[in-house]
N, C-alpha and C. Protein backbone atom coordinates (compact mmCIF):
# COMPACT_ATOMS: atom_id res chain seq x y z
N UNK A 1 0.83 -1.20 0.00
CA UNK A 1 0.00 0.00 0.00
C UNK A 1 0.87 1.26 0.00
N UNK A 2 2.00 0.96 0.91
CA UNK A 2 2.56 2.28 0.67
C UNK A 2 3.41 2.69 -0.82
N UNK A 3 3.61 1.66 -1.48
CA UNK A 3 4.33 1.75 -2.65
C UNK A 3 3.40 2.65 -3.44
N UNK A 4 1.91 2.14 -3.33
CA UNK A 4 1.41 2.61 -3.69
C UNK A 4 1.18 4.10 -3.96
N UNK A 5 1.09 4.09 -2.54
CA UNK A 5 0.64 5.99 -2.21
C UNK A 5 2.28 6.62 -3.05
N UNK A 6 3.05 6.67 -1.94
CA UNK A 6 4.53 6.69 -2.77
C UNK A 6 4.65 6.65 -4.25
N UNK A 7 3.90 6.13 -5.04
CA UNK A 7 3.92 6.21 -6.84
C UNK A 7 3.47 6.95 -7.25
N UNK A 8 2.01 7.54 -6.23
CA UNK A 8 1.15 8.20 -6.69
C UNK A 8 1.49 9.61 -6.53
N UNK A 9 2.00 9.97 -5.37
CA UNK A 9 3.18 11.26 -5.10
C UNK A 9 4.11 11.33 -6.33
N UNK A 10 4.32 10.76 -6.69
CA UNK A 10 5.57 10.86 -7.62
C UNK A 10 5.26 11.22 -8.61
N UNK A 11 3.99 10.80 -9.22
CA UNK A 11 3.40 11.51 -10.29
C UNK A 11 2.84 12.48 -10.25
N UNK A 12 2.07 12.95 -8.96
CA UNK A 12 1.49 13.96 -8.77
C UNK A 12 2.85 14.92 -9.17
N UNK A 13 4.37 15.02 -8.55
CA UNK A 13 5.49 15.94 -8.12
C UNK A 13 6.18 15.66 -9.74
N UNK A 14 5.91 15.12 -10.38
CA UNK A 14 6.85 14.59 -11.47
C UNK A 14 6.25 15.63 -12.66
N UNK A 15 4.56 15.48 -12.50
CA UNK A 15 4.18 16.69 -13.21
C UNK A 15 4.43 17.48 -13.87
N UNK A 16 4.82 18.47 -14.89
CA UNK A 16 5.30 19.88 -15.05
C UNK A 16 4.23 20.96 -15.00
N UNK A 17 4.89 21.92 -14.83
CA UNK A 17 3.91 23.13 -14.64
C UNK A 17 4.03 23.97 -15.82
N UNK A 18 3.11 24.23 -16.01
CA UNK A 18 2.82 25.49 -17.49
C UNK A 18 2.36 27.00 -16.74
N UNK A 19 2.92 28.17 -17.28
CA UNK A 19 3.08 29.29 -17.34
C UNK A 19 2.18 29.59 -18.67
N UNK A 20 1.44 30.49 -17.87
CA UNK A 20 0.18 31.10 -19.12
C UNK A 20 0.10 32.64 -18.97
N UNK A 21 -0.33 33.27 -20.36
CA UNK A 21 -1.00 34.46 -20.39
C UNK A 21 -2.43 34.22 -21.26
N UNK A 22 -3.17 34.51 -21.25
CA UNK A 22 -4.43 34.54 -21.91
C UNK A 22 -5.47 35.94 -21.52
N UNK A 23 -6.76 35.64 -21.98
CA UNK A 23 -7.88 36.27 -21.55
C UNK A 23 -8.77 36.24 -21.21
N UNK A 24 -9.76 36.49 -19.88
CA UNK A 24 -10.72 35.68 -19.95
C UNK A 24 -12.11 36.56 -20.29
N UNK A 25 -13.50 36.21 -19.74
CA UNK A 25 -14.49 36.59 -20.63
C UNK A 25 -14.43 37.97 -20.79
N UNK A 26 -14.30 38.66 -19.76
CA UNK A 26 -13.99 39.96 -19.83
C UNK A 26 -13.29 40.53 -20.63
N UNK A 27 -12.38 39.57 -21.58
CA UNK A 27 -11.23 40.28 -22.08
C UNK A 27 -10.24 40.99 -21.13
N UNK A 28 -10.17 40.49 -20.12
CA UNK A 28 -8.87 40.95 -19.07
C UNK A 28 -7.65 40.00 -19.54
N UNK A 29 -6.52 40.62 -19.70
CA UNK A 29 -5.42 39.66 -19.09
C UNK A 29 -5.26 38.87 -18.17
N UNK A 30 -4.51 37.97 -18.25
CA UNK A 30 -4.38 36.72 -17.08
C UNK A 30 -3.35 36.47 -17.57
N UNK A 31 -2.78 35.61 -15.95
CA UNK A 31 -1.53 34.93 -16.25
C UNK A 31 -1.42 34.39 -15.10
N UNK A 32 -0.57 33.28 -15.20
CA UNK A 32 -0.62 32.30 -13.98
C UNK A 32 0.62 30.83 -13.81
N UNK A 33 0.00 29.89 -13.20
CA UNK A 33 0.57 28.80 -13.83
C UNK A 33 -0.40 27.41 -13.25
N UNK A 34 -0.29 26.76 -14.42
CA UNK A 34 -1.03 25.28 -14.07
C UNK A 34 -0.23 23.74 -13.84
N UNK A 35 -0.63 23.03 -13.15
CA UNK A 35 -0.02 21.93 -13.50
C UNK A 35 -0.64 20.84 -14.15
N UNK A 36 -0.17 19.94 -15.59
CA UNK A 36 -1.03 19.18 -16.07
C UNK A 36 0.27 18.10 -16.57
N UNK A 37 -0.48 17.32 -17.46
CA UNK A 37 0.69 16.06 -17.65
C UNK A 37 1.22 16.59 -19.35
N UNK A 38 0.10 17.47 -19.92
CA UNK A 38 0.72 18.31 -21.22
C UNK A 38 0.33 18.97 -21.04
N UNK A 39 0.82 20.06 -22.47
CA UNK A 39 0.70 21.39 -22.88
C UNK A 39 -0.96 21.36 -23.19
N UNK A 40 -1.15 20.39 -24.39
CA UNK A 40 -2.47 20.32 -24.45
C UNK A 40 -3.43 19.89 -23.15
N UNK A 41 -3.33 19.41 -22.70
CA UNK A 41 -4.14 19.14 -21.10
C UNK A 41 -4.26 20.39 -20.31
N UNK A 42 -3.19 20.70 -20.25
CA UNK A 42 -3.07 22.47 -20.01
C UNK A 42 -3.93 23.68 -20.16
N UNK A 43 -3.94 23.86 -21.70
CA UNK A 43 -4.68 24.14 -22.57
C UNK A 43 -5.89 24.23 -22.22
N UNK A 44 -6.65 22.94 -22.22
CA UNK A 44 -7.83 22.39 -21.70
C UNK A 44 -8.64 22.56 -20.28
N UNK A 45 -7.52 22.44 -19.60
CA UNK A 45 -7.44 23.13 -17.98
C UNK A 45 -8.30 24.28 -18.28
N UNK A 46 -7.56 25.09 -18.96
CA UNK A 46 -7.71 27.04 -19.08
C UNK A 46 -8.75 27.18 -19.76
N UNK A 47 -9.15 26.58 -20.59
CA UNK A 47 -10.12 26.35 -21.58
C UNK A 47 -11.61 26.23 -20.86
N UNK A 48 -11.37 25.40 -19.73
CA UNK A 48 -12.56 24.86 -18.93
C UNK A 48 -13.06 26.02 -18.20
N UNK A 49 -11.86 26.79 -17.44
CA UNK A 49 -12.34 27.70 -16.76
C UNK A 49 -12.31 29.39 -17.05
N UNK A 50 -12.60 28.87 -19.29
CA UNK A 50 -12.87 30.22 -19.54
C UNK A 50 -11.75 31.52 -20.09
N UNK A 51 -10.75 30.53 -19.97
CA UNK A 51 -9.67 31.67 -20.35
C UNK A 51 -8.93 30.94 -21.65
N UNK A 52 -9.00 32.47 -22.74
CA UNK A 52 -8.19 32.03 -23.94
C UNK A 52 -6.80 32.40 -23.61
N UNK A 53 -6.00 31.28 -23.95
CA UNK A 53 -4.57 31.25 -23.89
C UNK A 53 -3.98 31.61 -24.99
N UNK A 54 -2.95 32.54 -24.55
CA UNK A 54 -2.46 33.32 -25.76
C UNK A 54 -0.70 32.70 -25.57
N UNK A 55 -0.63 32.45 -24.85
CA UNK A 55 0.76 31.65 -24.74
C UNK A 55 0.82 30.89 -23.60
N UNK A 56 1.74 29.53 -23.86
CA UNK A 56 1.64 28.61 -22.65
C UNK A 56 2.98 28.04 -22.55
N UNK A 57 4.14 27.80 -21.61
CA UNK A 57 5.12 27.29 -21.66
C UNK A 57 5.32 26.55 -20.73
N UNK A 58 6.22 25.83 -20.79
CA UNK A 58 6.52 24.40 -19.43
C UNK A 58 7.60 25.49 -18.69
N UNK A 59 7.54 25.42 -16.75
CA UNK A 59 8.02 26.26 -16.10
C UNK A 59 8.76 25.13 -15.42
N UNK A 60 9.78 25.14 -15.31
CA UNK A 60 10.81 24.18 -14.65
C UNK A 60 10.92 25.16 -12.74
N UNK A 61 10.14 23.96 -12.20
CA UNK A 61 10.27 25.10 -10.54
C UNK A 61 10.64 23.98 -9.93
N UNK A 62 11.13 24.46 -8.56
CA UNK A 62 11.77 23.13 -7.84
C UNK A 62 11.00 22.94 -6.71
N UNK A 63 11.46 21.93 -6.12
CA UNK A 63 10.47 21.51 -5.30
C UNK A 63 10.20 22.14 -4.17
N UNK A 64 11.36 22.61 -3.54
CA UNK A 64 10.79 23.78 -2.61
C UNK A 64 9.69 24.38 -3.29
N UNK A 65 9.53 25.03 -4.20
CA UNK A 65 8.72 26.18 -5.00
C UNK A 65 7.33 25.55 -4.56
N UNK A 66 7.17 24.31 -5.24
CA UNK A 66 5.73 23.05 -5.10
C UNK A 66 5.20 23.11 -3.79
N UNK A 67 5.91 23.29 -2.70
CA UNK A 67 4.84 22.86 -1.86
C UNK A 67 4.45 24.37 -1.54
């Protein structure tokens, strides 16, 4: 069981994070960052909650940063 949990951490932390600017309904700027397993998943993330992404990049942060 614990291997378990332990694998599942690992993927959760293994993750990458994406860095966004977009817009949302308002036409406001935004910017932020998400974590997903792609760019496109990403994408989709932002997508869901309404915001057009006008650029999206993978943000290399360390683990201090994560928690």
């Amino acid at each position: 069981m614990l291997h378990v949990v332990c694998y599942m951490l690992h993927d959760i932390y293994s993750m990458p994070y994406y860095r966004y600017k977009g817009t949302n309904p308002d036409n406001q700027t935004v910017d932020g960052m998400v974590q997903a397993a792609s760019p496109d998943l990403a994408a989709d993330m932002l997508s869901d909650q309404d915001i057009a992404v006008v650029s999206l990049a993978e943000e290399k942060v360390s683990f201090r940063e994560r928690s």
